[in-house]
C-alpha atoms as a PDB file:
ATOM      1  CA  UNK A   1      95.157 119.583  57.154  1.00  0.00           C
ATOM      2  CA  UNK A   2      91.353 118.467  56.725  1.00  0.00           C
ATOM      3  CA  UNK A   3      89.437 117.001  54.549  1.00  0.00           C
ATOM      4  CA  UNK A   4      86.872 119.334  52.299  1.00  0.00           C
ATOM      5  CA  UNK A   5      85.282 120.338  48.720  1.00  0.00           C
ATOM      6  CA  UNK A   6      87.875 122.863  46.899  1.00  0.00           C
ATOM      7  CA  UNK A   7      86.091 125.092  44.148  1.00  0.00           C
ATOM      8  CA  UNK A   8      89.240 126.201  41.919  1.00  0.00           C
ATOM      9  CA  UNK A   9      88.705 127.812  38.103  1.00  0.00           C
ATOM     10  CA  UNK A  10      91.451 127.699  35.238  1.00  0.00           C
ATOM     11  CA  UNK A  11      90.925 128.211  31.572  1.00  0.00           C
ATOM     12  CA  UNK A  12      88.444 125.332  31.329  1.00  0.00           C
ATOM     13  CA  UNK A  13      86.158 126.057  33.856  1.00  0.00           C
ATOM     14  CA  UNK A  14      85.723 125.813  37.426  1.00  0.00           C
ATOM     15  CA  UNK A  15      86.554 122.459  39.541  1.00  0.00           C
ATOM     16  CA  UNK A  16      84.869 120.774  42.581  1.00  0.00           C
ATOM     17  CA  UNK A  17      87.076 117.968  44.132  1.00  0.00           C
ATOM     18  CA  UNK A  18      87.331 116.456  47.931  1.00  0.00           C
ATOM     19  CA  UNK A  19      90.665 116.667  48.895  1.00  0.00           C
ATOM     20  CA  UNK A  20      92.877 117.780  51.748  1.00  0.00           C
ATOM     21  CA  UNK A  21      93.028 121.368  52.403  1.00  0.00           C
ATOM     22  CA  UNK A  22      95.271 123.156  54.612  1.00  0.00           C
ATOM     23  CA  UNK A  23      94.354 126.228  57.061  1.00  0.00           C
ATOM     24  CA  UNK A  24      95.014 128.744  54.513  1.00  0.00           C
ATOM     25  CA  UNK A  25      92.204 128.567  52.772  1.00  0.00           C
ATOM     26  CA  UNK A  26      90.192 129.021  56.046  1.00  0.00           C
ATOM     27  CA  UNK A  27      88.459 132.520  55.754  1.00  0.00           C
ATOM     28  CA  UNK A  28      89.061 135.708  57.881  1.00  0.00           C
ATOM     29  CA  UNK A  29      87.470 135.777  61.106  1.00  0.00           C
ATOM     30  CA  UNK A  30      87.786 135.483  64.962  1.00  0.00           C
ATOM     31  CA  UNK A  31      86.274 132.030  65.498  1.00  0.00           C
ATOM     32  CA  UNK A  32      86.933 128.622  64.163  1.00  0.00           C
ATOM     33  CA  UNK A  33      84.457 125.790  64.474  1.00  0.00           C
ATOM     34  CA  UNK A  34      84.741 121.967  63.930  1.00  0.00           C
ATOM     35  CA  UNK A  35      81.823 121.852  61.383  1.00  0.00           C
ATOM     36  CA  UNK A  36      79.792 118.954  61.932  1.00  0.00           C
ATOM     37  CA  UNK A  37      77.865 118.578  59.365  1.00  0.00           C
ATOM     38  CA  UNK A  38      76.668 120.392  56.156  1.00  0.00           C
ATOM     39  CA  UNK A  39      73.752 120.488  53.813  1.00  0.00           C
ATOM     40  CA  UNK A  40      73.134 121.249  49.831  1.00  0.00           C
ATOM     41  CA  UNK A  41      70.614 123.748  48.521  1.00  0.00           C
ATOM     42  CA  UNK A  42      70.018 125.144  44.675  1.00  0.00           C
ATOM     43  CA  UNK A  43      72.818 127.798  45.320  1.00  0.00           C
ATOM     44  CA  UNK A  44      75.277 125.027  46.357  1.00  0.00           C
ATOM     45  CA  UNK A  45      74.122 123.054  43.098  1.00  0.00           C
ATOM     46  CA  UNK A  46      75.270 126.121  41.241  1.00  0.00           C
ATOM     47  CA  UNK A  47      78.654 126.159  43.246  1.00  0.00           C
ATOM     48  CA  UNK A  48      79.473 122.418  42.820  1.00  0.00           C
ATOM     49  CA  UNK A  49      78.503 122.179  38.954  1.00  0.00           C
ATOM     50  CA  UNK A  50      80.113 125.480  38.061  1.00  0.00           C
ATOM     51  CA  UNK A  51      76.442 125.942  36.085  1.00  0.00           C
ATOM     52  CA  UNK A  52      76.261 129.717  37.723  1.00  0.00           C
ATOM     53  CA  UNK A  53      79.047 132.286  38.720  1.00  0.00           C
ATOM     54  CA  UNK A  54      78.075 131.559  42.634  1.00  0.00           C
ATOM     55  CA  UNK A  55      81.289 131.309  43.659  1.00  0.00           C
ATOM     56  CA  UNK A  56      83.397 135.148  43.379  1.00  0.00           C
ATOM     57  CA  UNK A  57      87.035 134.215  45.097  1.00  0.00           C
ATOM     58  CA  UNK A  58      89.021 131.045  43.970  1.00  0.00           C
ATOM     59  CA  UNK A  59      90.151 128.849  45.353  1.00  0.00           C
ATOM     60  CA  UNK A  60      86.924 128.561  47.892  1.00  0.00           C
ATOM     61  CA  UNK A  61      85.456 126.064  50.143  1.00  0.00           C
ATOM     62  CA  UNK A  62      81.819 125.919  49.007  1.00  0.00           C
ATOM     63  CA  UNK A  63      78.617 125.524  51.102  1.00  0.00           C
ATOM     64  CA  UNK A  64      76.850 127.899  52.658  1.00  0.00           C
ATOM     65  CA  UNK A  65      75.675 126.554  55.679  1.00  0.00           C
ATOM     66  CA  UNK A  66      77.109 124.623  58.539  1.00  0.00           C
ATOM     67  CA  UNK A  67      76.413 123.138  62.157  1.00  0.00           C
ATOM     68  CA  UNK A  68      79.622 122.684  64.891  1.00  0.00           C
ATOM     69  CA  UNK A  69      81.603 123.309  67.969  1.00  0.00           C
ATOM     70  CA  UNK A  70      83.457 126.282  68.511  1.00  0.00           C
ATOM     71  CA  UNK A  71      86.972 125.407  68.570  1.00  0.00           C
ATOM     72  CA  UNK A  72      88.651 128.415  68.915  1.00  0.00           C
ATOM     73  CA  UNK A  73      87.214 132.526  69.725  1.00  0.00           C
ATOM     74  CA  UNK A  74      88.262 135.790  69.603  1.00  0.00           C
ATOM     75  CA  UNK A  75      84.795 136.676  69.890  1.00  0.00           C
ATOM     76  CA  UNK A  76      83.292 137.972  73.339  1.00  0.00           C
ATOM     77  CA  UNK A  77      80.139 135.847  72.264  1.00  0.00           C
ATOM     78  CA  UNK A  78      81.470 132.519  71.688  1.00  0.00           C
ATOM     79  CA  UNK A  79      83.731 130.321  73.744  1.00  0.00           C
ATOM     80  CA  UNK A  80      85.505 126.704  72.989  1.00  0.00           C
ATOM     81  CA  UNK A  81      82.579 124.408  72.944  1.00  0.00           C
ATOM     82  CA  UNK A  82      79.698 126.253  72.042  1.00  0.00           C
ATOM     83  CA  UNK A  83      77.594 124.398  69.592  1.00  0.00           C
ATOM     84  CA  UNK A  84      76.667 127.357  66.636  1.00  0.00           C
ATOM     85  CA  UNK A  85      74.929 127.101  62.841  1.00  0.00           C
ATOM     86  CA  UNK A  86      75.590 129.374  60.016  1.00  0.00           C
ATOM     87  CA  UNK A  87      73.483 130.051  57.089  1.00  0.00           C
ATOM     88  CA  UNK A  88      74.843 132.506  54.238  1.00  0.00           C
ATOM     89  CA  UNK A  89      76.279 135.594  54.632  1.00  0.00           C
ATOM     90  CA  UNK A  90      78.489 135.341  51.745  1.00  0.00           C
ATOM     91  CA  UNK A  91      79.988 131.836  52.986  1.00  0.00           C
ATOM     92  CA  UNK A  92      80.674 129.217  49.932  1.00  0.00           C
ATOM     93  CA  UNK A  93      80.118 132.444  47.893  1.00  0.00           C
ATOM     94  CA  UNK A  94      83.083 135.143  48.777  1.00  0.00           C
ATOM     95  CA  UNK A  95      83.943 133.853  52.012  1.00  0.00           C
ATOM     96  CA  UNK A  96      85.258 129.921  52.634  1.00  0.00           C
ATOM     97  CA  UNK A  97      81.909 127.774  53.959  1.00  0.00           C
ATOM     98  CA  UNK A  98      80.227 124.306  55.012  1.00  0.00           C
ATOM     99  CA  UNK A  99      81.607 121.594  52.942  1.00  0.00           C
ATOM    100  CA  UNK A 100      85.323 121.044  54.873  1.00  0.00           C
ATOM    101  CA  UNK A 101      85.931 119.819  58.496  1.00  0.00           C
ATOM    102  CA  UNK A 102      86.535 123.225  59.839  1.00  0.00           C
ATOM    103  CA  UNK A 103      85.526 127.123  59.397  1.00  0.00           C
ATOM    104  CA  UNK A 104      86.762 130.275  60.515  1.00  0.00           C
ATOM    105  CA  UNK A 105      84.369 133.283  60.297  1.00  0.00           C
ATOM    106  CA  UNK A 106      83.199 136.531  62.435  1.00  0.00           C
ATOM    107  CA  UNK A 107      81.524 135.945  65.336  1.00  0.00           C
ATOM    108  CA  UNK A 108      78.572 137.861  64.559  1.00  0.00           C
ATOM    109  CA  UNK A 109      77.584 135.485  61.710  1.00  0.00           C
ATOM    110  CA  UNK A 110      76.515 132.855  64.406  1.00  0.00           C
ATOM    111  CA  UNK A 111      73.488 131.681  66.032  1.00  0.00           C
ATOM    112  CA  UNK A 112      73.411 129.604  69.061  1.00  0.00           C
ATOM    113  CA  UNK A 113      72.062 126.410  68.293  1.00  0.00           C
ATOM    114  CA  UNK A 114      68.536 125.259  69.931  1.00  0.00           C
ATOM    115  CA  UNK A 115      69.016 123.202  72.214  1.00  0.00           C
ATOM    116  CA  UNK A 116      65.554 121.615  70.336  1.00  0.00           C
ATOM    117  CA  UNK A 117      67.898 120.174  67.371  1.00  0.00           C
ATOM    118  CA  UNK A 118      71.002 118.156  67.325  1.00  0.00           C
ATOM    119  CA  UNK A 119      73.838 119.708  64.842  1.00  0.00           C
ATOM    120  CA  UNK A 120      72.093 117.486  61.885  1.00  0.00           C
ATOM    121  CA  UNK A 121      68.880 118.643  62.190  1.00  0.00           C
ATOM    122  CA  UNK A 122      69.731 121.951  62.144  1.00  0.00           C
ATOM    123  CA  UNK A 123      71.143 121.211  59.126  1.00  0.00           C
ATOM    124  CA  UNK A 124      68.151 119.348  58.088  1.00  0.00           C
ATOM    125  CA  UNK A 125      66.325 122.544  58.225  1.00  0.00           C
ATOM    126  CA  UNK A 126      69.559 124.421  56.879  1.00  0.00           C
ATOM    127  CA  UNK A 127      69.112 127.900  54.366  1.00  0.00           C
ATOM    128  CA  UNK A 128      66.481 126.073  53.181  1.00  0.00           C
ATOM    129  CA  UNK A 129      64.079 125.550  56.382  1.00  0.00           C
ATOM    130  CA  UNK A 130      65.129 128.746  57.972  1.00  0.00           C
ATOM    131  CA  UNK A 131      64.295 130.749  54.448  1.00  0.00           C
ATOM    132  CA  UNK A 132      60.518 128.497  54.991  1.00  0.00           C
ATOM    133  CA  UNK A 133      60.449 129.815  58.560  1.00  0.00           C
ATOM    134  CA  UNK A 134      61.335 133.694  57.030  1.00  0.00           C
ATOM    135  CA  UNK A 135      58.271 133.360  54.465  1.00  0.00           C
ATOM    136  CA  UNK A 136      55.965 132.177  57.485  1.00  0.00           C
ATOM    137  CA  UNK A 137      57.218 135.020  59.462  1.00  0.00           C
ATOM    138  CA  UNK A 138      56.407 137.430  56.978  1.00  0.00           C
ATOM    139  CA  UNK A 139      52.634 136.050  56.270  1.00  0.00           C
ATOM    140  CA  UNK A 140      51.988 136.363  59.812  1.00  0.00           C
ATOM    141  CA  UNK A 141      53.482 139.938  60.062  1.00  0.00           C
ATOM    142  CA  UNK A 142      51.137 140.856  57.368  1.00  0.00           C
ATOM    143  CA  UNK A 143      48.146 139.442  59.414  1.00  0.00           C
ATOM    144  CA  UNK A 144      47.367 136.217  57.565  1.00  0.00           C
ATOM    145  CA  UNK A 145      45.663 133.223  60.076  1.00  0.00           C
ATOM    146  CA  UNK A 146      44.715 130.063  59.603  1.00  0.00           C
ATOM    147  CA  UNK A 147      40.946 130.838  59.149  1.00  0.00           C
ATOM    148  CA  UNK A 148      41.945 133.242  56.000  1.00  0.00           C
ATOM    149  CA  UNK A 149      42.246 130.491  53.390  1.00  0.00           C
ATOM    150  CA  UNK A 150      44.392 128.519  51.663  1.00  0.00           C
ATOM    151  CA  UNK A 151      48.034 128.754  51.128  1.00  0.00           C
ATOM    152  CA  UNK A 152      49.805 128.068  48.295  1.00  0.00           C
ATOM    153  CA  UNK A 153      53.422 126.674  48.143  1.00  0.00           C
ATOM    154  CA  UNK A 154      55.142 126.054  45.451  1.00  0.00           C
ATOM    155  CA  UNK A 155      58.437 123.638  44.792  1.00  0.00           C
ATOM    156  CA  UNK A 156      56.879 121.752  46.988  1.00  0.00           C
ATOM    157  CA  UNK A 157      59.490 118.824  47.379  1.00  0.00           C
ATOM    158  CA  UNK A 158      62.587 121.156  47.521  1.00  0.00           C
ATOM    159  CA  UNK A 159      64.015 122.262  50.814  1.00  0.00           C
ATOM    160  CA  UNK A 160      62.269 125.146  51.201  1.00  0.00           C
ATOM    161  CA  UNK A 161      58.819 123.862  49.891  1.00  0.00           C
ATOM    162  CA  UNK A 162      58.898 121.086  52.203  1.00  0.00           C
ATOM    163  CA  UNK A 163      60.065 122.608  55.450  1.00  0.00           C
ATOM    164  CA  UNK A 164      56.905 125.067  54.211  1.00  0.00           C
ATOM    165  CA  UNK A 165      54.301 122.504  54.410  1.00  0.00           C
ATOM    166  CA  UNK A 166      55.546 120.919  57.343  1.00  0.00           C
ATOM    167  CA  UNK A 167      55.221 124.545  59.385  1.00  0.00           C
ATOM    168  CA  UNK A 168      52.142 125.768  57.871  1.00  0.00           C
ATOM    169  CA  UNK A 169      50.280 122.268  58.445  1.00  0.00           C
ATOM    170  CA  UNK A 170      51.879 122.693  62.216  1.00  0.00           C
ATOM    171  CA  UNK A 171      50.380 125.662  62.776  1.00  0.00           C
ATOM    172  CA  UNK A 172      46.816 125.135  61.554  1.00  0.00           C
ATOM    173  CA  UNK A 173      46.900 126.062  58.002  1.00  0.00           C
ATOM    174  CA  UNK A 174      45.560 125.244  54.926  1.00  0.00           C
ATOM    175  CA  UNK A 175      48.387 123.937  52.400  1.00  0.00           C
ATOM    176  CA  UNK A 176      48.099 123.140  48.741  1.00  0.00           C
ATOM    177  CA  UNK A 177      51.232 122.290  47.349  1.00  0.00           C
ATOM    178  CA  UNK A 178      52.778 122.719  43.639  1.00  0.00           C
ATOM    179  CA  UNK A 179      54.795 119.979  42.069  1.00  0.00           C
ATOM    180  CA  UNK A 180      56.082 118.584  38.983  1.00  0.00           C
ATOM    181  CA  UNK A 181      56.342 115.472  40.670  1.00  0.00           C
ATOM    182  CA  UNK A 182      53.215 114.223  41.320  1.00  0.00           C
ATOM    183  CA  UNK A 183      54.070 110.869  42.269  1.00  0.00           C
ATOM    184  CA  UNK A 184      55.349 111.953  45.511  1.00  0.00           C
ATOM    185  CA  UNK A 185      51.935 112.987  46.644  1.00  0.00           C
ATOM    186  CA  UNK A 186      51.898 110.485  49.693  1.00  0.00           C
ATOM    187  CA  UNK A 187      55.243 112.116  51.025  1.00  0.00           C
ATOM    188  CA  UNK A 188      53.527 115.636  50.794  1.00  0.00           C
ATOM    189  CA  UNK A 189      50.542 114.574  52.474  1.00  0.00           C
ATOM    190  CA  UNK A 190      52.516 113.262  55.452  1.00  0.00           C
ATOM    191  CA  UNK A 191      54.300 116.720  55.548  1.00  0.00           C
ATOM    192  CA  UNK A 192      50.353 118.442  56.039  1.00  0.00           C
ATOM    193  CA  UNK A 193      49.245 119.425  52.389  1.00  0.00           C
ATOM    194  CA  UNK A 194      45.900 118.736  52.042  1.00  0.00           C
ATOM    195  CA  UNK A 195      45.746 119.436  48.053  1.00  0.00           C
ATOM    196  CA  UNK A 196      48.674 118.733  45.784  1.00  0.00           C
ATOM    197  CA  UNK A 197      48.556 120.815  42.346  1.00  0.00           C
ATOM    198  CA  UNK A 198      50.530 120.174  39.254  1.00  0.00           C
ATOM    199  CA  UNK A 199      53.247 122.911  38.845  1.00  0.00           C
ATOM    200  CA  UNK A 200      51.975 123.362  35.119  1.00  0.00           C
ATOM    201  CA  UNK A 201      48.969 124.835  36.756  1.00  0.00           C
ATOM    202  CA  UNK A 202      51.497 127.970  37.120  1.00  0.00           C
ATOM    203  CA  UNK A 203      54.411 127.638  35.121  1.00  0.00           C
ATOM    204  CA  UNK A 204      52.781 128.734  31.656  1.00  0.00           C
ATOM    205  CA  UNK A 205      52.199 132.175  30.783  1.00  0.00           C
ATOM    206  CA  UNK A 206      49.131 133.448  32.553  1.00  0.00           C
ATOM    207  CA  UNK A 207      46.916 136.647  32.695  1.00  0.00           C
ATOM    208  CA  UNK A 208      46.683 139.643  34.645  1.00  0.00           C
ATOM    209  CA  UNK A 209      44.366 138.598  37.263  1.00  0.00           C
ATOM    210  CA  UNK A 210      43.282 135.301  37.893  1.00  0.00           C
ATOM    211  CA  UNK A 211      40.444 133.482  40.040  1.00  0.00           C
ATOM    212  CA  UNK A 212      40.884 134.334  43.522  1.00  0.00           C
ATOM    213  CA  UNK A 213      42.394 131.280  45.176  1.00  0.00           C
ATOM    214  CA  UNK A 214      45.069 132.095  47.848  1.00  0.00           C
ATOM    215  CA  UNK A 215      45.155 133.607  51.346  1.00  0.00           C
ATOM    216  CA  UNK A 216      49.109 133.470  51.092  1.00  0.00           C
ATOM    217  CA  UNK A 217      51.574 132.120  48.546  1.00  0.00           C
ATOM    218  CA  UNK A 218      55.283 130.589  49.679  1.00  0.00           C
ATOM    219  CA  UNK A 219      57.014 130.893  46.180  1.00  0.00           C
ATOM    220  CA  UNK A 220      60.762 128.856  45.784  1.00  0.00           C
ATOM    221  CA  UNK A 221      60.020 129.289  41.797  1.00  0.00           C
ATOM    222  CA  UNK A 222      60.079 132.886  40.689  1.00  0.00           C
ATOM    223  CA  UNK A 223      59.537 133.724  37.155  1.00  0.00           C
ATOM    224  CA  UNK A 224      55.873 132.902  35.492  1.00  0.00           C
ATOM    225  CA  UNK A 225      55.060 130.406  38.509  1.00  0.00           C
ATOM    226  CA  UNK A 226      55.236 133.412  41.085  1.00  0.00           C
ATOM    227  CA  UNK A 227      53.573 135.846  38.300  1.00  0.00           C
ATOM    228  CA  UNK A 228      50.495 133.692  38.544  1.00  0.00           C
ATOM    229  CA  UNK A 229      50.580 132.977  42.335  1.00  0.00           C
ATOM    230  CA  UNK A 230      50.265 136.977  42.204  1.00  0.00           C
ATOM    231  CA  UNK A 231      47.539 137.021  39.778  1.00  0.00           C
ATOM    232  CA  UNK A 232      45.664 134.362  41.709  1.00  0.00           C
ATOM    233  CA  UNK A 233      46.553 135.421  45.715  1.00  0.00           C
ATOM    234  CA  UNK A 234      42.831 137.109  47.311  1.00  0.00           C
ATOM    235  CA  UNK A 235      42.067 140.704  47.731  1.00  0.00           C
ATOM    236  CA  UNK A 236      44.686 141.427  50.462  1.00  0.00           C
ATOM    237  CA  UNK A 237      46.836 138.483  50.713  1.00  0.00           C
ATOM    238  CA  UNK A 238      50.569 138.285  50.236  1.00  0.00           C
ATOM    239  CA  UNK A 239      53.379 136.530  48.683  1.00  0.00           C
ATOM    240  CA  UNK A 240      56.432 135.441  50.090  1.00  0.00           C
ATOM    241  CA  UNK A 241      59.068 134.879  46.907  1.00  0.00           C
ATOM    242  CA  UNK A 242      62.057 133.095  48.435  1.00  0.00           C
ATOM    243  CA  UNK A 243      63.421 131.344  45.016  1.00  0.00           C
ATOM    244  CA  UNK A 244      64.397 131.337  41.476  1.00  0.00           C
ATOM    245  CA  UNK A 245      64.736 128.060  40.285  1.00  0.00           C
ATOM    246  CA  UNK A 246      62.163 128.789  37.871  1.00  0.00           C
ATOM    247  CA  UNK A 247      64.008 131.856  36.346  1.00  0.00           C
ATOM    248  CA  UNK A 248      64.589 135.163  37.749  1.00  0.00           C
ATOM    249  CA  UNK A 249      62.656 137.352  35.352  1.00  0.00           C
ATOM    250  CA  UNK A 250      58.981 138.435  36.587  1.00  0.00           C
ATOM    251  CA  UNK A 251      56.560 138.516  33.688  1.00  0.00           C
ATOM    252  CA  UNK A 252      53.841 140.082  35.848  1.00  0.00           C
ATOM    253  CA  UNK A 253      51.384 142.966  35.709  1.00  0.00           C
ATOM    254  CA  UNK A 254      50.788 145.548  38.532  1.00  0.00           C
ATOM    255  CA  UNK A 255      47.207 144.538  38.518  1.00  0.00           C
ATOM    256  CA  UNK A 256      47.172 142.221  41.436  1.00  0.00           C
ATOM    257  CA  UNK A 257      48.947 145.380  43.602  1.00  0.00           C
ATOM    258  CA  UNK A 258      46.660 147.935  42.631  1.00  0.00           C
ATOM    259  CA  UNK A 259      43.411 146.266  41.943  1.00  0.00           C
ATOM    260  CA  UNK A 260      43.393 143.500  44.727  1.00  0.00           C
ATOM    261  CA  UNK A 261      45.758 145.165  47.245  1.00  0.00           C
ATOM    262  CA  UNK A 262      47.920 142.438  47.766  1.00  0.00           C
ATOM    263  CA  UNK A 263      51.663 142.233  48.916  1.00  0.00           C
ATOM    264  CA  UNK A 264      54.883 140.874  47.566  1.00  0.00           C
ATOM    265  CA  UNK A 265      57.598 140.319  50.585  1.00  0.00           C
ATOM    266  CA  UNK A 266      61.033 139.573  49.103  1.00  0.00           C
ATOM    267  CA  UNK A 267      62.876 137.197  51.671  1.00  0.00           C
ATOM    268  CA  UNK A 268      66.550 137.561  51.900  1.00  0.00           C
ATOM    269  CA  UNK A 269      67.969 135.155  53.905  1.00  0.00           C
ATOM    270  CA  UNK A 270      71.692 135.696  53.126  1.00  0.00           C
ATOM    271  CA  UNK A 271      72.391 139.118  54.651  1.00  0.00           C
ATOM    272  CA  UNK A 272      69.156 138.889  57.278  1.00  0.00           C
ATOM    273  CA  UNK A 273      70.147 141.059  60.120  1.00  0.00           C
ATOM    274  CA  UNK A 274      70.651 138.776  63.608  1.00  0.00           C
ATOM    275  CA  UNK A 275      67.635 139.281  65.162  1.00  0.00           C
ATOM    276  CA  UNK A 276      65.369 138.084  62.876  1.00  0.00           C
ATOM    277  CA  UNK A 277      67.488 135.378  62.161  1.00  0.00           C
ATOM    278  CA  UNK A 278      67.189 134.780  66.211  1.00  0.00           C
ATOM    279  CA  UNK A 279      63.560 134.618  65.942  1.00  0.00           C
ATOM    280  CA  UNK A 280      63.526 132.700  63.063  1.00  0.00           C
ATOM    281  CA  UNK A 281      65.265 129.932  64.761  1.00  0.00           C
ATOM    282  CA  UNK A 282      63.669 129.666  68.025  1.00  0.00           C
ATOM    283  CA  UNK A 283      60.081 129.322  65.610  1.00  0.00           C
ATOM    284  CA  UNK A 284      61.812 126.779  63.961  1.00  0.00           C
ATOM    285  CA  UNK A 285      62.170 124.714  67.145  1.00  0.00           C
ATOM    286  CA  UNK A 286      59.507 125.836  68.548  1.00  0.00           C
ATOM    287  CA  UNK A 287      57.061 124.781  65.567  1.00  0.00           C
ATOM    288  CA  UNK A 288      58.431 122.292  63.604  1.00  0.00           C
ATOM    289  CA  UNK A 289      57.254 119.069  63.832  1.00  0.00           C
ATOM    290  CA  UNK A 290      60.864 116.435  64.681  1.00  0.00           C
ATOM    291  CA  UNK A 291      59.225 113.435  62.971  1.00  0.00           C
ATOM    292  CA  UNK A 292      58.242 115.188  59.614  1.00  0.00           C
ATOM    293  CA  UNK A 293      61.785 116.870  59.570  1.00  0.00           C
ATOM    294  CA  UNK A 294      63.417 112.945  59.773  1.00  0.00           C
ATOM    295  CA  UNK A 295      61.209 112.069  57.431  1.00  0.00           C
ATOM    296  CA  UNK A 296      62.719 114.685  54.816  1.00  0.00           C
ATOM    297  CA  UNK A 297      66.318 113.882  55.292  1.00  0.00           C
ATOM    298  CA  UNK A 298      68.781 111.890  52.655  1.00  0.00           C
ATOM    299  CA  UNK A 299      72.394 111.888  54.360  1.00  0.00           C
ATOM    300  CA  UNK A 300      75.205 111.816  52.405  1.00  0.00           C
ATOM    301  CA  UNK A 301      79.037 111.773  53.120  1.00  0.00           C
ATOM    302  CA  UNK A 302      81.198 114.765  51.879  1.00  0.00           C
ATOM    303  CA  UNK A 303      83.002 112.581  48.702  1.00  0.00           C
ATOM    304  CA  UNK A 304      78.925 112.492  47.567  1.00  0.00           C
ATOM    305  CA  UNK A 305      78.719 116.207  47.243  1.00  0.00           C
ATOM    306  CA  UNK A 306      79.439 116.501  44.317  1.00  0.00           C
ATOM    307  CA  UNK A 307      77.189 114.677  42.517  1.00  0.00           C
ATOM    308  CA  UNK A 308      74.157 114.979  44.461  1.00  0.00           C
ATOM    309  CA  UNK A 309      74.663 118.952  43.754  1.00  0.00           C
ATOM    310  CA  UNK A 310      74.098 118.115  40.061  1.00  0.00           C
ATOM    311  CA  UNK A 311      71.015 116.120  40.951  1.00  0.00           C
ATOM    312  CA  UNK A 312      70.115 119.214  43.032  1.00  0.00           C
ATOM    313  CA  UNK A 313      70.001 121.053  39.550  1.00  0.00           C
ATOM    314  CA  UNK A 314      67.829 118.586  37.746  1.00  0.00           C
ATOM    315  CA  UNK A 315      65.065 118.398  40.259  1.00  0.00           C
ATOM    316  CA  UNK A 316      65.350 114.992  41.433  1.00  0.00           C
ATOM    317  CA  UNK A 317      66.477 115.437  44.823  1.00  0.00           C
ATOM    318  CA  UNK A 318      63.329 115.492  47.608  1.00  0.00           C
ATOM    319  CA  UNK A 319      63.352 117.146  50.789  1.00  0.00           C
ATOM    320  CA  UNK A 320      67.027 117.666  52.637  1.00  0.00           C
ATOM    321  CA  UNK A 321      69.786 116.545  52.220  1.00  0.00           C
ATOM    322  CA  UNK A 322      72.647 116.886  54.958  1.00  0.00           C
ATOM    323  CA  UNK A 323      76.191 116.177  54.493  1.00  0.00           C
ATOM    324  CA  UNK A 324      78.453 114.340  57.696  1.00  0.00           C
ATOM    325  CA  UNK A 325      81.327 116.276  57.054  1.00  0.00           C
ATOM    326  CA  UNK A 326      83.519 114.220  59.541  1.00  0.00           C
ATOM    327  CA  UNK A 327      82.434 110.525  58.342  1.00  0.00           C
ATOM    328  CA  UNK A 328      85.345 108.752  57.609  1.00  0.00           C
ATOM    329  CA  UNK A 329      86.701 108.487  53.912  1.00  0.00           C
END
């Protein structure tokens, strides 16, 4: 037995509750890990609250990433004592993930840990940091430096926003970030935005084609907020859309494609082949700054999940939070 979030459904809904779970509802898979620690992003929100159908199989151990020692393997990779992360693939979705004590999955869903980060700051960076580190990747593939402009990101105190800022600003860039909390302007600053926009800037319906503003757009919004990053982004430029806390629809025109040339990169994170996810973390330790990751983390214990998921949803949770999976109850 060990302690973890259950996710069951009956007539009245779904359920989130710690409680003791026993090894059969561990997932299929040839190696077990002694997760560590955890973290919450808006997908996890949606799992704990029951507000979207994240979660296909019931009962399931939600959370989709985790940080651990290997345990157990039946994997020629891994051995007893490896330190490993996982980020999606299905886990807390179909497949049984971060919020318990312990995991089973396939081998090939891990990624060595760096020996840069300690098990909770790699889930300090989490789905969230790694999915900021997959947008960068993709505006430098397309050729965007430094010297190009300005870059836009938007949900700029979420996980992904802030890991963003704090990775652009390392690496020479330009950042203006979009909020609807302007308030924590001094927190974005120390991440490396130089500009901080309010989100209503973007959120409203827009037109077409706007004023030429952005060398490269980071979008965690989606919906009329990305629309407008499109209609704004310079002749050439690209967006990376990541999110869709916003909304998922796309109320856009092809006029920013076919009149300015620019580029919309969608970034999957969840079923991101393994090198790229390789990459991704050794950037991540190469280039992000320790200090400003600290300074983004709120640490919770596993009977807190709950809750802080639905504060997730409202938009009044900053930054990263990471859950100690193994603190005492």
């Amino acid at each position: 037995m060990f302690k973890g979030i259950l996710v069951t459904k009956d007539d009245a809904g779904t359920h989130a509750a710690l409680q003791d779970i026993d090894d059969s509802h561990l997932g299929d898979g040839d190696v077990t890990v002694r997760v560590e620690w955890s973290t919450l992003n808006y997908k996890d929100g949606l799992a704990l609250t029951g507000a979207s159908p994240v979660v296909r199989r019931f009962p399931l151990v939600p959370g989709i990433d985790f940080a651990g020692t290997v345990t157990h393997s039946a994997h020629p990779a891994w051995k007893p004592g490896d330190q490993v992360i996982l980020n999606g693939w299905g886990v807390g979705e179909s497949h049984s993930g971060g919020l318990a004590q312990q995991a089973r999955v396939p081998g090939d869903w891990l990624v060595a840990l760096p020996a840069a980060f300690s098990t909770r700051q790699a889930m300090a960076i989490g789905t969230a940091g790694y999915t900021a580190m997959l947008c960068v990747l993709a505006l430098e593939k397309h050729g965007i430096r430094p010297a190009d402009g300005e870059v836009l990101v938007t949900g700029a105190n979420g996980g992904v926003g802030s890991v963003a800022i704090a990775l652009l600003a390392q690496l020479g860039y330009t950042v203006a970030a979009s909020t609807g909390r302007p308030a924590e302007a001094d927190y974005l600053h120390a991440l490396g935005a130089t500009r901080i926009i309010d989100r209503t800037e973007l959120s409203a319906p827009g037109k077409p084609l706007g004023k030429e503003r952005w060398a490269g757009v980071v979008d965690a919004v989606g919906s009329h907020t990305l629309a407008n990053a499109c209609a704004t982004t310079r002749r050439a430029g690209a967006v990376a859309a990541c999110g869709l806390a916003g909304g998922m629809d796309f109320p856009a025109s092809v006029a920013p494609f076919i009149l300015r040339g620019i580029s919309l990169y969608g970034i999957d994170s969840v079923m991101c082949p393994l090198p790229l996810r390789q990459q991704a973390w050794q950037r991540l330790a190469q280039d992000l700054d320790i200090a400003k990751l600290e300074a983004m983390i709120r640490e919770i214990g596993l009977d807190a999940a709950v809750a802080t998921g639905a504060e997730l949803l409202k938009g009044s949770v900053r930054g990263r939070v990471v859950v100690d999976v193994q603190r005492a109850l």
